[in-house]
C-alpha atoms as a PDB file:
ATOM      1  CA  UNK A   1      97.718 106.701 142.588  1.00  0.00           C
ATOM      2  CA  UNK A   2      97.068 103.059 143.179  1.00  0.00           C
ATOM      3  CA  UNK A   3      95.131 102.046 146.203  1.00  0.00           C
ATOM      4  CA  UNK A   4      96.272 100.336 149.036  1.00  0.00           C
ATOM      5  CA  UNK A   5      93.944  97.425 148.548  1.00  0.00           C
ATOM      6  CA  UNK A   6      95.085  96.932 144.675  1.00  0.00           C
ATOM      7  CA  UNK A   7      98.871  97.071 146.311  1.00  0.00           C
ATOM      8  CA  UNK A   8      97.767  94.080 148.928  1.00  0.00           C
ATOM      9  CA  UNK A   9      96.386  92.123 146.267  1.00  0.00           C
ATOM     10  CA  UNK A  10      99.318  92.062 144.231  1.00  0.00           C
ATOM     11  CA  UNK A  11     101.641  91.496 147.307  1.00  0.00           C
ATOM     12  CA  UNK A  12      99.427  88.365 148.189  1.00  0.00           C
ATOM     13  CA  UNK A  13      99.026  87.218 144.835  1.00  0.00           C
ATOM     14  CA  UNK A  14     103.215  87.568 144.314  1.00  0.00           C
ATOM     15  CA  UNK A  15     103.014  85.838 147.397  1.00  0.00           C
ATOM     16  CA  UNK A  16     100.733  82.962 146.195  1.00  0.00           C
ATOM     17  CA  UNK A  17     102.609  82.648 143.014  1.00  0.00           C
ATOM     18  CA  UNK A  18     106.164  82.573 144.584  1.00  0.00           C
ATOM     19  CA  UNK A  19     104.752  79.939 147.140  1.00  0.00           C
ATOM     20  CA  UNK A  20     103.295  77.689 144.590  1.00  0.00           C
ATOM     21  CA  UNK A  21     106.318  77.315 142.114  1.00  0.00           C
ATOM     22  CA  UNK A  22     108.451  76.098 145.118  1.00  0.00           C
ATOM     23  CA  UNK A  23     105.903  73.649 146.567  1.00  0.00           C
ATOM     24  CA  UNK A  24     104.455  72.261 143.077  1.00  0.00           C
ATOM     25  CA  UNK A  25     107.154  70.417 142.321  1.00  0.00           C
ATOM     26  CA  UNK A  26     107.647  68.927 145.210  1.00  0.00           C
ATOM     27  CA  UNK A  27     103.946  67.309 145.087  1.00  0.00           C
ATOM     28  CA  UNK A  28     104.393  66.425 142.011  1.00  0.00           C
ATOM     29  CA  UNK A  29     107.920  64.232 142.663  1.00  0.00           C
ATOM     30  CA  UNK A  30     106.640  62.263 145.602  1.00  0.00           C
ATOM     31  CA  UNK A  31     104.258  61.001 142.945  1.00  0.00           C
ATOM     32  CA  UNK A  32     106.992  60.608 140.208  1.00  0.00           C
ATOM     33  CA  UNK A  33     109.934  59.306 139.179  1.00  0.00           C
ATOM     34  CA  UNK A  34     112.733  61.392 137.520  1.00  0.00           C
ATOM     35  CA  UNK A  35     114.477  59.000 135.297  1.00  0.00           C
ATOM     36  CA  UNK A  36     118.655  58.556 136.198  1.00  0.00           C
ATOM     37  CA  UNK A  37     119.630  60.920 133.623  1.00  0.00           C
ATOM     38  CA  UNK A  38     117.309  63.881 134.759  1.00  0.00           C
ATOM     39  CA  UNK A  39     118.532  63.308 138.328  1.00  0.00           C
ATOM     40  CA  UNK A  40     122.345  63.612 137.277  1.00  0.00           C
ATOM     41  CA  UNK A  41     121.722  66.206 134.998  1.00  0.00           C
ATOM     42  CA  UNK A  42     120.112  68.020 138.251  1.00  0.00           C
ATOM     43  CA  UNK A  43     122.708  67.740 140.744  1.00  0.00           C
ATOM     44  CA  UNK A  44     124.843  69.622 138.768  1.00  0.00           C
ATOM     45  CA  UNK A  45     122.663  73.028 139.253  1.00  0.00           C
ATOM     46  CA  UNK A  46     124.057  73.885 142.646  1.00  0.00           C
ATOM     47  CA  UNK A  47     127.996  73.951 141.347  1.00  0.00           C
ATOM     48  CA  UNK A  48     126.802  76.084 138.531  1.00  0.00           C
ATOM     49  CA  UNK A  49     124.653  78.392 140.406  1.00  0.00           C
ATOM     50  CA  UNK A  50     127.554  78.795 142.556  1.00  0.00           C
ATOM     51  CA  UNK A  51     129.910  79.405 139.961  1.00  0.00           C
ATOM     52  CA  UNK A  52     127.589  81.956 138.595  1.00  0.00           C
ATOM     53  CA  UNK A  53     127.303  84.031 142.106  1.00  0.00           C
ATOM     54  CA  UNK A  54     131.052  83.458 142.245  1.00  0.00           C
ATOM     55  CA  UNK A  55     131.914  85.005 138.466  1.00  0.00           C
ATOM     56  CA  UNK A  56     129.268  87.648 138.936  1.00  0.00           C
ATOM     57  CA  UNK A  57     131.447  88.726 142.401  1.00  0.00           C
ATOM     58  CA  UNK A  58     134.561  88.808 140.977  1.00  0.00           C
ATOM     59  CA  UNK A  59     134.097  91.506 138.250  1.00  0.00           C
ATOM     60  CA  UNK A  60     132.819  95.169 138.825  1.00  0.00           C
ATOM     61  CA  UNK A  61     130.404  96.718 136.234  1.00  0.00           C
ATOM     62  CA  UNK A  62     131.300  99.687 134.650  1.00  0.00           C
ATOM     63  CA  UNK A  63     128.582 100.894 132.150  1.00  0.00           C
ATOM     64  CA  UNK A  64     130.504 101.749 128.436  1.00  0.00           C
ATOM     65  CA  UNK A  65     133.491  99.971 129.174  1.00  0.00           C
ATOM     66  CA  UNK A  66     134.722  96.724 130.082  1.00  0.00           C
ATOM     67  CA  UNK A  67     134.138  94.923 133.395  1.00  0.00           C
ATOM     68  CA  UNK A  68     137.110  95.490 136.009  1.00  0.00           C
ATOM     69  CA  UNK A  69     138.686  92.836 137.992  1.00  0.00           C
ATOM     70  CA  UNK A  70     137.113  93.090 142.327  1.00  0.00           C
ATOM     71  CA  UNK A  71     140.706  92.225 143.481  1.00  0.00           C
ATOM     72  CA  UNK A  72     139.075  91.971 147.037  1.00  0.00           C
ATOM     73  CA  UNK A  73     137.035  89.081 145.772  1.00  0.00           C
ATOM     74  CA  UNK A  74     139.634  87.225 144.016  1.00  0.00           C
ATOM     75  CA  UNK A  75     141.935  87.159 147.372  1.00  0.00           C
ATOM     76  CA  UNK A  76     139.312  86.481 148.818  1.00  0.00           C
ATOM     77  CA  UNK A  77     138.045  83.402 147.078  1.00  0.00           C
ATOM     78  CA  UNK A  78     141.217  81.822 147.433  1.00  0.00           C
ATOM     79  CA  UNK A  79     141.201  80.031 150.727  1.00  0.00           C
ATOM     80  CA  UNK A  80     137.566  79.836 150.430  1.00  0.00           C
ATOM     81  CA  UNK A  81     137.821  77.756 147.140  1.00  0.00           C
ATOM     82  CA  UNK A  82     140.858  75.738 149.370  1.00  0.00           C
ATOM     83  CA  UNK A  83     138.881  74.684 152.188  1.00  0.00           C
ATOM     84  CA  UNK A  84     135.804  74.239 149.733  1.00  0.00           C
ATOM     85  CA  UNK A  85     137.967  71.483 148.007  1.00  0.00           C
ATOM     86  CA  UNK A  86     139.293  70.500 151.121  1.00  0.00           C
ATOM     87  CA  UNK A  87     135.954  70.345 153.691  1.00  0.00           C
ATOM     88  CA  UNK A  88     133.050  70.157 151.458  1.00  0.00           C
ATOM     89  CA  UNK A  89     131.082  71.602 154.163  1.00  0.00           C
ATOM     90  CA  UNK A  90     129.036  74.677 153.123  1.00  0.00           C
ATOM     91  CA  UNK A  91     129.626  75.750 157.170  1.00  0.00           C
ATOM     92  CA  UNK A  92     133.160  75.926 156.239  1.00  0.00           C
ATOM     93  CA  UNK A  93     133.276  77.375 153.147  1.00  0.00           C
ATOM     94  CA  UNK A  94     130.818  80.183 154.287  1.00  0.00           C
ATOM     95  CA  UNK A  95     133.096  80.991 157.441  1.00  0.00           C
ATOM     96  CA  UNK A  96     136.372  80.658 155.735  1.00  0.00           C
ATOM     97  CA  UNK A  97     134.931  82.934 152.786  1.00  0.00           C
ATOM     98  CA  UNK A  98     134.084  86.043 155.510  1.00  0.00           C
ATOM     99  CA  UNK A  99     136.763  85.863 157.462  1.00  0.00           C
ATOM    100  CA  UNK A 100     138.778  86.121 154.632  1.00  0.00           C
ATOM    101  CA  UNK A 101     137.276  88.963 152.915  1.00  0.00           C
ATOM    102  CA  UNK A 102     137.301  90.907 156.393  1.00  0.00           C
ATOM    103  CA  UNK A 103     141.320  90.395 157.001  1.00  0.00           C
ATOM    104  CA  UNK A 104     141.437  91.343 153.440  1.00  0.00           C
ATOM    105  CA  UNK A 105     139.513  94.526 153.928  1.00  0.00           C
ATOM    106  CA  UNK A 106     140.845  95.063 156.899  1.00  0.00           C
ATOM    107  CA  UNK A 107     144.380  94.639 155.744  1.00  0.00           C
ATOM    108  CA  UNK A 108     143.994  96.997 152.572  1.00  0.00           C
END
């Protein structure tokens, strides 16, 4: 059994290590310069991690076959992917995207 002072080292530690990848590179770019490309090539990364979460949501795992269509989700993501092209406010998309899926659920 591992001791509870072994277990609070490794929380902290985690901890220290989570905490330092996040703030490291923001030391390091208020003494840098990313170069135009790098910077255009980076905004990019939120529309893709997006469209990962978004993917991931829309298809239920089942292990040995293939993955089944979460028709909840897709009904869902309709009017949120509407106002999303229509707002471009994450407040909005967030709030249209719930209420959504609740009607839905409730509905079915």
């Amino acid at each position: 059994m591992l001791s509870f002072k072994f277990m609070m080292l490794v929380i902290v530690g985690c901890g220290i290590v989570t905490w330092l990848t996040r703030v490291i590179p923001f030391i390091l770019l208020k003494k840098f310069e990313l170069p135009i490309a790098v910077v255009e090539f980076l905004s990019f990364v939120p529309v893709v991690i997006m469209s990962a979460l978004w993917f991931s949501g829309l298809f239920v795992q089942h292990l040995g076959h293939l993955p089944t269509l979460n028709v909840e989700n897709l009904l869902a993501s309709i009017p949120t992917v509407l106002s999303a092209v229509i707002s471009k406010n994450l407040l909005v998309i967030v709030v249209v995207g719930i209420i959504s899926l609740a009607i839905i659920r409730i509905l079915i």
